[in-house]
C-alpha atoms as a PDB file:
ATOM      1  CA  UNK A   1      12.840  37.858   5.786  1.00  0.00           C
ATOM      2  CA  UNK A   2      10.717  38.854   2.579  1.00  0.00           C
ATOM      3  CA  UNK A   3      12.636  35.849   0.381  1.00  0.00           C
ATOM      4  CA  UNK A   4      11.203  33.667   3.261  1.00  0.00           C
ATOM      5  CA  UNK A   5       7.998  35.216   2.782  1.00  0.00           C
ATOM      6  CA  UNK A   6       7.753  34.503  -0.698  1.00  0.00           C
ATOM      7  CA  UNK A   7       9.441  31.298  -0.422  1.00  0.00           C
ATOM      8  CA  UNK A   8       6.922  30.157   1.998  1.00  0.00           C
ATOM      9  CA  UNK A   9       3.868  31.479   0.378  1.00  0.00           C
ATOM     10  CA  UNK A  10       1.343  28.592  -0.002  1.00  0.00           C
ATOM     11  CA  UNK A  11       0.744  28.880  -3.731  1.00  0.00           C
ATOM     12  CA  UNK A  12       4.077  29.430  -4.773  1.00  0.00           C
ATOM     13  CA  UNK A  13       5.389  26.175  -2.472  1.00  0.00           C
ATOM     14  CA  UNK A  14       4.387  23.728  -5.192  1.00  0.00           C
ATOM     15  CA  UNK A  15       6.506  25.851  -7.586  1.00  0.00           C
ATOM     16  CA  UNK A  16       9.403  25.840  -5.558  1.00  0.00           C
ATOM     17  CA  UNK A  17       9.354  22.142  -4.148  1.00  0.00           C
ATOM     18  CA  UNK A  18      11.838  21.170  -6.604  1.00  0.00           C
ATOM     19  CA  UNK A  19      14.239  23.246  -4.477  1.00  0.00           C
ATOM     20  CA  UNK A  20      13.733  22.168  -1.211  1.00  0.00           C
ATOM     21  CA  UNK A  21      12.829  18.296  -1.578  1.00  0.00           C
ATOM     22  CA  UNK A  22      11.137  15.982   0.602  1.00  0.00           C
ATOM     23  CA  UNK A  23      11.669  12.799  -0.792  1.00  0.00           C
ATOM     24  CA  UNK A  24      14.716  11.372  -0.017  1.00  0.00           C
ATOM     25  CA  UNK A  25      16.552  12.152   3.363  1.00  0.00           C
ATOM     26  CA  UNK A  26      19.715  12.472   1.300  1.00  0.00           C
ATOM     27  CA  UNK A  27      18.370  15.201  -1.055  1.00  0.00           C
ATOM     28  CA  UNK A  28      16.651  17.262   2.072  1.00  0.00           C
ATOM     29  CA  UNK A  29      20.350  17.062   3.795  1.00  0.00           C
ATOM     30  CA  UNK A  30      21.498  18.863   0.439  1.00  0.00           C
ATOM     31  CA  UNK A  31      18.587  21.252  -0.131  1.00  0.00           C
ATOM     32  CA  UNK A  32      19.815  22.928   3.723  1.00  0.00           C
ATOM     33  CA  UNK A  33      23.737  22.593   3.359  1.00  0.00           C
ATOM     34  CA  UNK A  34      23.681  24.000  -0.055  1.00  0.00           C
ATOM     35  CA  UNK A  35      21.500  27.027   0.946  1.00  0.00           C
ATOM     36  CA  UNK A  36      23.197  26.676   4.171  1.00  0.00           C
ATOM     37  CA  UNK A  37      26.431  27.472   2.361  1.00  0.00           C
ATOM     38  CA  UNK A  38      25.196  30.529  -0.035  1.00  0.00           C
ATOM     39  CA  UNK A  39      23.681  32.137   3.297  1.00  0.00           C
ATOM     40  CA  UNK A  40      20.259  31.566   2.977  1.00  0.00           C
ATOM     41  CA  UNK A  41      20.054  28.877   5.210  1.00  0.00           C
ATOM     42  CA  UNK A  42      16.990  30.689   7.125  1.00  0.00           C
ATOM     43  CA  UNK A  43      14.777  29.226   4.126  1.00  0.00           C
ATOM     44  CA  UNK A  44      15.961  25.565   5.351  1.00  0.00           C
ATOM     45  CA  UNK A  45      13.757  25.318   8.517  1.00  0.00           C
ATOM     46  CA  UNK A  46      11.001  23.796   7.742  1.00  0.00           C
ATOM     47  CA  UNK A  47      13.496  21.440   5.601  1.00  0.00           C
ATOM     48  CA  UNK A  48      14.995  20.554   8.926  1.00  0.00           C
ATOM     49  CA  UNK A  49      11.767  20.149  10.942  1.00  0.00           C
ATOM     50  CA  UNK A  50      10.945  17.201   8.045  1.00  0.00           C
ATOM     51  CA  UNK A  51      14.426  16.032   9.114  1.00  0.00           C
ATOM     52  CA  UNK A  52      14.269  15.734  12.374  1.00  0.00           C
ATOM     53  CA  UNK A  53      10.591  14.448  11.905  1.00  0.00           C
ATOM     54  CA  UNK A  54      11.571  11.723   9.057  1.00  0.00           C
ATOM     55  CA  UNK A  55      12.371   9.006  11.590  1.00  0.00           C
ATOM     56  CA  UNK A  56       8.846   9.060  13.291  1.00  0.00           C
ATOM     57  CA  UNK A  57       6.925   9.413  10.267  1.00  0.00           C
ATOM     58  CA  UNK A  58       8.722   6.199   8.702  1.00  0.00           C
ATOM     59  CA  UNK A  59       7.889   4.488  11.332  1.00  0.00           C
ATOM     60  CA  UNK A  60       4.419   4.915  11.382  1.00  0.00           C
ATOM     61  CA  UNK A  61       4.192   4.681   6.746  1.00  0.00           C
ATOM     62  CA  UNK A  62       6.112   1.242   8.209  1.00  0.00           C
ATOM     63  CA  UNK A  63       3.884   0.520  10.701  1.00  0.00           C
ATOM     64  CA  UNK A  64       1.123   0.660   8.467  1.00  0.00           C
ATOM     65  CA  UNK A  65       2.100  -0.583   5.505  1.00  0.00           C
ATOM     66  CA  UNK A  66       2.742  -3.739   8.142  1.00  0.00           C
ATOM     67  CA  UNK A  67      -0.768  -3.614   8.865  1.00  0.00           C
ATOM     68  CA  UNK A  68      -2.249  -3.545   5.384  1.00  0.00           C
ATOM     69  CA  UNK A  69      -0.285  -6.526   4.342  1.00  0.00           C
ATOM     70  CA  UNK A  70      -1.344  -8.363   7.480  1.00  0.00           C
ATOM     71  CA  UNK A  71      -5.275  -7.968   6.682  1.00  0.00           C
ATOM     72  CA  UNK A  72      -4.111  -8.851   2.942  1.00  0.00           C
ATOM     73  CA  UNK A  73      -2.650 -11.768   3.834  1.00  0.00           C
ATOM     74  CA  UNK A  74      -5.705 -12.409   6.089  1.00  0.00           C
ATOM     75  CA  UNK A  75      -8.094 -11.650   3.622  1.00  0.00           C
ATOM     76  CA  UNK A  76      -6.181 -14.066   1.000  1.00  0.00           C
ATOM     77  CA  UNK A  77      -6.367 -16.980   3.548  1.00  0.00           C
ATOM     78  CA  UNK A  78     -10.071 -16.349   4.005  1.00  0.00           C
ATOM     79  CA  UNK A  79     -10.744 -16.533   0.339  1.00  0.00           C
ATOM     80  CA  UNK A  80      -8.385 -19.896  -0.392  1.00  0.00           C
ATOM     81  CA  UNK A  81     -10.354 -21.417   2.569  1.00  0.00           C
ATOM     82  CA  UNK A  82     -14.103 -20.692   0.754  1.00  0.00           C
ATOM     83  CA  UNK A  83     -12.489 -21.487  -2.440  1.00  0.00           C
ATOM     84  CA  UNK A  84     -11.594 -24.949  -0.973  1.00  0.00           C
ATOM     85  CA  UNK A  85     -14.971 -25.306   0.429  1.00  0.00           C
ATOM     86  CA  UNK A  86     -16.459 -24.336  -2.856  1.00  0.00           C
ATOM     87  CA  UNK A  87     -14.292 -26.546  -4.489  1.00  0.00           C
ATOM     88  CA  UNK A  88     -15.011 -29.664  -2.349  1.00  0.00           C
ATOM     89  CA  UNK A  89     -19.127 -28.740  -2.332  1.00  0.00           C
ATOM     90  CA  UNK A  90     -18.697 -28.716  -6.096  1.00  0.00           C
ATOM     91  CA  UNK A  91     -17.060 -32.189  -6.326  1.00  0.00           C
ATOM     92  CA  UNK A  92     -19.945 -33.498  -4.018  1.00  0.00           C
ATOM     93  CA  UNK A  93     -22.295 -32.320  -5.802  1.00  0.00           C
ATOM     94  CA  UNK A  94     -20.736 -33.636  -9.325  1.00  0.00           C
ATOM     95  CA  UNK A  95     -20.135 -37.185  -7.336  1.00  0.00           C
ATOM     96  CA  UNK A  96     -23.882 -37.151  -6.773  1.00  0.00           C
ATOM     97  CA  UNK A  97     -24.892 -36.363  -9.969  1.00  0.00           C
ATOM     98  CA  UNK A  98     -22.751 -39.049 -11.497  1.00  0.00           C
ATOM     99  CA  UNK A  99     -23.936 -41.977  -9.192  1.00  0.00           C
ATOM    100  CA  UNK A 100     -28.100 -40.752 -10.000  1.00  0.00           C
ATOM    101  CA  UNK A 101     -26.836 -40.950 -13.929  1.00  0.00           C
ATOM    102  CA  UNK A 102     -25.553 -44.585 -13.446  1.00  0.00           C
ATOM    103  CA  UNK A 103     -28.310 -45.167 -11.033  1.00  0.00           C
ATOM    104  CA  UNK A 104     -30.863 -43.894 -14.131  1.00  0.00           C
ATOM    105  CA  UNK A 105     -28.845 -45.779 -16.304  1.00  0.00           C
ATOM    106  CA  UNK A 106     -29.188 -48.676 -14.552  1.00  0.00           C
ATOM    107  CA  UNK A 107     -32.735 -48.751 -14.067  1.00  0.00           C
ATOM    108  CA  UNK A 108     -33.606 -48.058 -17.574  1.00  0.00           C
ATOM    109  CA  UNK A 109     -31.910 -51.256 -18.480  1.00  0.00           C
ATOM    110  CA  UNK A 110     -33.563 -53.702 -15.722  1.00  0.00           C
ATOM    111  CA  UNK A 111     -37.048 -51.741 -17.135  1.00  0.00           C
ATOM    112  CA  UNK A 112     -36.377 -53.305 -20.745  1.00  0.00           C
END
């Protein structure tokens, strides 16, 4: 009871999260059947809440990394569609220019 004390005391969790990982499903399953095993398997609850919890909260990191890439992807189309229209207004405009230079060209000659 006073190793899970200590074990659980909010500044020394950081120390100690080496020991009981969170990462990786496969390395939490170890953490609790290796202290399981040496009797201290008491420290391994909160280990095995995260377990049983791991499922849901993938889902949801899954969910919403769905999400993000959908507005990215939105976002991304939105931009290639003003680029286009920049692009085309661009060419319209340099079309323009070049038919009032010929235009000027032409008119300077018919002046002489």
């Amino acid at each position: 009871k006073q190793l899970k004390e200590r074990f659980s005391d909010i500044y020394m969790q950081e120390i100690f999260s080496g020991l009981f990982p969170k990462d990786i499903a496969r390395n939490t399953r170890f953490a609790i059947n290796f202290f399981t095993s040496i009797g201290l398997g008491a420290l391994t609850e909160d280990l095995r809440e995260h377990l049983k919890n791991a499922p849901k909260l993938l889902a949801l990191q899954l969910q919403q990394q769905a999400l993000e890439l959908q507005e990215q992807a939105m976002l991304e189309k939105k931009r290639k569609k003003e680029n286009k229209k920049n692009n085309n207004d661009s060419s319209d405009d340099s079309s323009d220019d070049s038919d009032s230079d010929s235009n000027s060209d032409s008119n300077s000659s018919n002046s002489s």
